[in-house]
C-alpha atoms as a PDB file:
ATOM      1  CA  UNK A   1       7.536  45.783  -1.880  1.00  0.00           C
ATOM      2  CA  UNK A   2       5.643  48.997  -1.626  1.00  0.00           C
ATOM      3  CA  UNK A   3       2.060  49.067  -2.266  1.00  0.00           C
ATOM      4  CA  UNK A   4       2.559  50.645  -6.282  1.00  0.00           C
ATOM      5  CA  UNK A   5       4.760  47.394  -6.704  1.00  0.00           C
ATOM      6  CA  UNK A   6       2.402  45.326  -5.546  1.00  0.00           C
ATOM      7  CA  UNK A   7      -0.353  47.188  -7.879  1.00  0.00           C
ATOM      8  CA  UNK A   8       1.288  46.604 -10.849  1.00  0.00           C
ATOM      9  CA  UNK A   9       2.370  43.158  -9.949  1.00  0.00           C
ATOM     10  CA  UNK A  10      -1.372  42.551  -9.272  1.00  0.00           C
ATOM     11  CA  UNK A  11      -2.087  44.012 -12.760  1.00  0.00           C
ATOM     12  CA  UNK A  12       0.142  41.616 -14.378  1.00  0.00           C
ATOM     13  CA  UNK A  13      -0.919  38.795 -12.558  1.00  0.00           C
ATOM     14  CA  UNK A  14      -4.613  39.098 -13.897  1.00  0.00           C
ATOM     15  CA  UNK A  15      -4.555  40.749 -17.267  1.00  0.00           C
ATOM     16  CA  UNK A  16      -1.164  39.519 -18.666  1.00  0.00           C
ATOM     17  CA  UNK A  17      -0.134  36.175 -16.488  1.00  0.00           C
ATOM     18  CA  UNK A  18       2.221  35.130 -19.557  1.00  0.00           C
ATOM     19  CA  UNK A  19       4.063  38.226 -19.231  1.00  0.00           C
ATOM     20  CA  UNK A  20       4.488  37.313 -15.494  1.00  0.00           C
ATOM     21  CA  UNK A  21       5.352  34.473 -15.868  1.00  0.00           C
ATOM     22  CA  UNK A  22       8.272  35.372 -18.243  1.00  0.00           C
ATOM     23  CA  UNK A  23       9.887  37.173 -15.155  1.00  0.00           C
ATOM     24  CA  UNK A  24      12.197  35.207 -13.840  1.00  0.00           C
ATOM     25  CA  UNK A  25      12.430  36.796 -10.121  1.00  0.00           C
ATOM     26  CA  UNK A  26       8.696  38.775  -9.699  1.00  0.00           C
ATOM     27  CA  UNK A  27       9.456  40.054  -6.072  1.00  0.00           C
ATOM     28  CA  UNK A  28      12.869  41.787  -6.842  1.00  0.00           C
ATOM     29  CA  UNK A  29      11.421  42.938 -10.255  1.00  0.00           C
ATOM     30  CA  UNK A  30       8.163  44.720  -8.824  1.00  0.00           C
ATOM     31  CA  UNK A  31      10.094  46.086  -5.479  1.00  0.00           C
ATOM     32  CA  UNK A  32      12.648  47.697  -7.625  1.00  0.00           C
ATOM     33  CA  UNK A  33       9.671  49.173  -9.705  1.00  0.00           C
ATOM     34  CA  UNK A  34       7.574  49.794  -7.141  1.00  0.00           C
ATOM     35  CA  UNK A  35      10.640  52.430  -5.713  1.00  0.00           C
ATOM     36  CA  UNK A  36      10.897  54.023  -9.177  1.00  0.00           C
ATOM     37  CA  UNK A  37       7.188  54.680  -9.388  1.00  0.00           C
ATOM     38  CA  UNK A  38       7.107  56.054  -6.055  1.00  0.00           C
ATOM     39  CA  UNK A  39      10.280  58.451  -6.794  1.00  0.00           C
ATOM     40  CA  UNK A  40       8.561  60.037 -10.170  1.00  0.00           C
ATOM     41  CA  UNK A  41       5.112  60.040  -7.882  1.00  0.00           C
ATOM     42  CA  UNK A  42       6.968  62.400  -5.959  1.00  0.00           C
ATOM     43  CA  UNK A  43       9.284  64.249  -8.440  1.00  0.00           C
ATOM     44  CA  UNK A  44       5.640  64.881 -10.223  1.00  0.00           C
ATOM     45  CA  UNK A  45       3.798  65.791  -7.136  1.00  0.00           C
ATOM     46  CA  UNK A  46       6.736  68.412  -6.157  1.00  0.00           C
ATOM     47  CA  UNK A  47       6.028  70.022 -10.150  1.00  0.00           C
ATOM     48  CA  UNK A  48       2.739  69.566  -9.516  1.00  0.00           C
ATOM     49  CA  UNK A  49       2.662  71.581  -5.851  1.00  0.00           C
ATOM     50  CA  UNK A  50       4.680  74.663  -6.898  1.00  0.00           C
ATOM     51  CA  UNK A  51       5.170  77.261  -4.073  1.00  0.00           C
ATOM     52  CA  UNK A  52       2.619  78.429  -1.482  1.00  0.00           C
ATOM     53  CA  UNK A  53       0.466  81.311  -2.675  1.00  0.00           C
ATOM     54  CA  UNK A  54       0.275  84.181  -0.486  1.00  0.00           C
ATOM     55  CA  UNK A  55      -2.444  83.357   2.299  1.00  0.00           C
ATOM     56  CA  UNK A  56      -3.319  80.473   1.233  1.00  0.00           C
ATOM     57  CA  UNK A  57      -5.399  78.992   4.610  1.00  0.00           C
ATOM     58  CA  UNK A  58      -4.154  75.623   6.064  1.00  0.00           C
ATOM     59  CA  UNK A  59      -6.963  73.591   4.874  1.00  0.00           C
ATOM     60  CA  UNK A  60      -6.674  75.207   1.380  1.00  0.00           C
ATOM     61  CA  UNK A  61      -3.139  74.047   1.335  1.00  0.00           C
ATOM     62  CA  UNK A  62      -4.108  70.587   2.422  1.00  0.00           C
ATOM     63  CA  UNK A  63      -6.000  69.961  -0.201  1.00  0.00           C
ATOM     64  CA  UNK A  64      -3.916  71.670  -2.512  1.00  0.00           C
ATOM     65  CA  UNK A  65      -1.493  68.731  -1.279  1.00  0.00           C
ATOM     66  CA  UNK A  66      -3.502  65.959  -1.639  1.00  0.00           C
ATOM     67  CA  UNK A  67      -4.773  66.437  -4.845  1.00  0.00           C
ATOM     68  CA  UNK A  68      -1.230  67.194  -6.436  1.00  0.00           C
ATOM     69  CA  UNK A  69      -0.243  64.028  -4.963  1.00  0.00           C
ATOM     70  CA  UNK A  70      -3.452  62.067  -6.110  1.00  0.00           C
ATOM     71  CA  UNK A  71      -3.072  63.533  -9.545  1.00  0.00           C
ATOM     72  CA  UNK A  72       0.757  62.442 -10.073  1.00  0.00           C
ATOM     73  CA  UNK A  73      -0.114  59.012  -8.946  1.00  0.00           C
ATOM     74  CA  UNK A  74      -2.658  58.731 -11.819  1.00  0.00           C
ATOM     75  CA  UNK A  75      -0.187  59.838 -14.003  1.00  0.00           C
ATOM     76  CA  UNK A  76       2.750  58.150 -13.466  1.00  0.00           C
ATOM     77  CA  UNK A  77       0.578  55.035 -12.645  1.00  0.00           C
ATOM     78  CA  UNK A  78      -1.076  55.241 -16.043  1.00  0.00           C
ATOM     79  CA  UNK A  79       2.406  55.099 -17.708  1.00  0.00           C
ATOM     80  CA  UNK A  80       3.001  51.129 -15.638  1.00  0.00           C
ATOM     81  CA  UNK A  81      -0.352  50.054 -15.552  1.00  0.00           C
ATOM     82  CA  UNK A  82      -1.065  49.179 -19.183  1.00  0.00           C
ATOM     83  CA  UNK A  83      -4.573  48.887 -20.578  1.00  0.00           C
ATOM     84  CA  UNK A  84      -5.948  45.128 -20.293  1.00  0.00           C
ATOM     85  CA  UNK A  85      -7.753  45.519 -23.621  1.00  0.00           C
ATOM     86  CA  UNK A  86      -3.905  46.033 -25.338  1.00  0.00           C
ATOM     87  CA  UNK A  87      -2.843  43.294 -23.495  1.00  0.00           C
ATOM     88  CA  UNK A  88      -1.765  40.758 -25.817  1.00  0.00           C
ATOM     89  CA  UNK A  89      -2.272  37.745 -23.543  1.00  0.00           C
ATOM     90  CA  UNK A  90      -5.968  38.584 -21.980  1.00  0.00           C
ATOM     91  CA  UNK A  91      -7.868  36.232 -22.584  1.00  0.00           C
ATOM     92  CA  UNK A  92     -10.747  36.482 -25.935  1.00  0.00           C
ATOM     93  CA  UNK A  93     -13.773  38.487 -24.430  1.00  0.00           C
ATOM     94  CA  UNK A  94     -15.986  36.414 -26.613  1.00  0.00           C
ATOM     95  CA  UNK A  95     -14.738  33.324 -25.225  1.00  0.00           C
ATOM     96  CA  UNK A  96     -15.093  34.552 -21.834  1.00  0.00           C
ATOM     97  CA  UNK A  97     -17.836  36.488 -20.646  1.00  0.00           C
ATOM     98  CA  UNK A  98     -15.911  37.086 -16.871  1.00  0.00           C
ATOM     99  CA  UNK A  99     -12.536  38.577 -19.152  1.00  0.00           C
ATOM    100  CA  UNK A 100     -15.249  40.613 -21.194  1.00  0.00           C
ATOM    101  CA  UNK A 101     -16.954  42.092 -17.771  1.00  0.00           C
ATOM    102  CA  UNK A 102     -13.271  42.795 -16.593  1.00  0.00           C
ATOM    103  CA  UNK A 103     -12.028  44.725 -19.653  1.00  0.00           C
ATOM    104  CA  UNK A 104     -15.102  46.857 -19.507  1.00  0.00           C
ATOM    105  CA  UNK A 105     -15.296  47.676 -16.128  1.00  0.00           C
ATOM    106  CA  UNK A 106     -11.041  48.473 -16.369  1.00  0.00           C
ATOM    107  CA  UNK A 107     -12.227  51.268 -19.077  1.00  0.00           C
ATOM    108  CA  UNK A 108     -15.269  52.548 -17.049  1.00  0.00           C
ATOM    109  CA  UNK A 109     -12.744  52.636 -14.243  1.00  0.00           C
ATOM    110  CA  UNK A 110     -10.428  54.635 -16.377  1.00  0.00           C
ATOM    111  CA  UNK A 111     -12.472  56.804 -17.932  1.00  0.00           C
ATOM    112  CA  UNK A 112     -13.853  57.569 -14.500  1.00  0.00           C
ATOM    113  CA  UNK A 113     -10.620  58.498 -13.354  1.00  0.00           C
ATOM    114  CA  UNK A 114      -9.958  60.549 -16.168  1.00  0.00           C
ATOM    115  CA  UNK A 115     -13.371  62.762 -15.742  1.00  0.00           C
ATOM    116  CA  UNK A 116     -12.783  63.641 -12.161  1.00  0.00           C
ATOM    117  CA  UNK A 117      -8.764  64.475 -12.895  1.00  0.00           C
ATOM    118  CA  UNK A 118      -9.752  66.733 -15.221  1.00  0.00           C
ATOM    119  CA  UNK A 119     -12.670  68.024 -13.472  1.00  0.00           C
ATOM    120  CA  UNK A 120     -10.351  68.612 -10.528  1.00  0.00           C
ATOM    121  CA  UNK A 121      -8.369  70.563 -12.531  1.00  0.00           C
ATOM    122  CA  UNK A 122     -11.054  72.535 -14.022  1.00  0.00           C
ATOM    123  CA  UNK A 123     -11.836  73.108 -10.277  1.00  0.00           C
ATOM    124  CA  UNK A 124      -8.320  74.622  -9.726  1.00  0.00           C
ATOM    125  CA  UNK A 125      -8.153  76.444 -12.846  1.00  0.00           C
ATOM    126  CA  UNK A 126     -11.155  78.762 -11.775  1.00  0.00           C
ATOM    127  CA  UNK A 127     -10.842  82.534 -10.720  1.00  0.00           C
ATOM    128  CA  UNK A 128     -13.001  81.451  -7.501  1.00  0.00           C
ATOM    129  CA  UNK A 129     -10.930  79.063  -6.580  1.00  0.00           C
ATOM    130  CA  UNK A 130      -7.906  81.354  -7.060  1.00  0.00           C
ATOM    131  CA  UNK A 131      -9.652  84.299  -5.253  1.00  0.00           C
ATOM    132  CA  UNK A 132     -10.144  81.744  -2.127  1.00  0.00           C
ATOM    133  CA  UNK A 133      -6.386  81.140  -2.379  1.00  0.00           C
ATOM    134  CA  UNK A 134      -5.221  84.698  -1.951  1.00  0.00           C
END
């Protein structure tokens, strides 16, 4: 099992364990969708990428790289990694104060993630950046 398998089977395991345990083979299950997350990670990150622009300096292309690839794994992990709040199995935040704790620092977590995608883009999207490129 690769390690995005073994993310989401985490994920399940902790915010929806009746889900889980409705699977009725978990390590063939989240290996076989571990390999289909990791083939749209990389169909995404190819989109993503694009073609070389003219000059572009090794480093510059490096992190061109990595943050196409760390960008498509938010995305396509966001689509199998679904929100603990929606989960219809977590446990009642007011009944538990630890499931309450966990569901809030999930959406910090998210919203975190969100922020700095989209900042990263912003950084990408600028004419600077663009004239360091060429």
């Amino acid at each position: 099992m690769n390690r995005y398998g073994q993310r989401v089977k985490t994920h399940y395991q902790r915010f929806m364990p009746t889900r889980y345990a409705q699977i009725s083979d978990p390590e063939t299950h989240f290996s076989t969708l571990g390999s289909q997350i990791e083939d749209e990670i990389s169909v995404t990150e190819t989109q993503m990428v694009g073609s070389d622009p003219v000059g572009e300096d090794y480093l510059t292309k490096v992190g061109r790289l990595n943050m196409a690839r760390m960008q498509a794994e938010e995305l396509v992990m966001a689509q199998f990694l679904p929100d603990p709040g929606l989960a219809d199995d977590l446990e009642d935040p007011n009944d538990n104060p630890a499931a309450a704790q966990v569901l809030a620092w999930s959406r910090q977590d998210q919203q975190q993630r969100t922020e700095q995608a989209q900042a990263a883009q912003q950084e990408m999207d600028r004419p600077v950046w663009q004239a360091r490129t060429n």
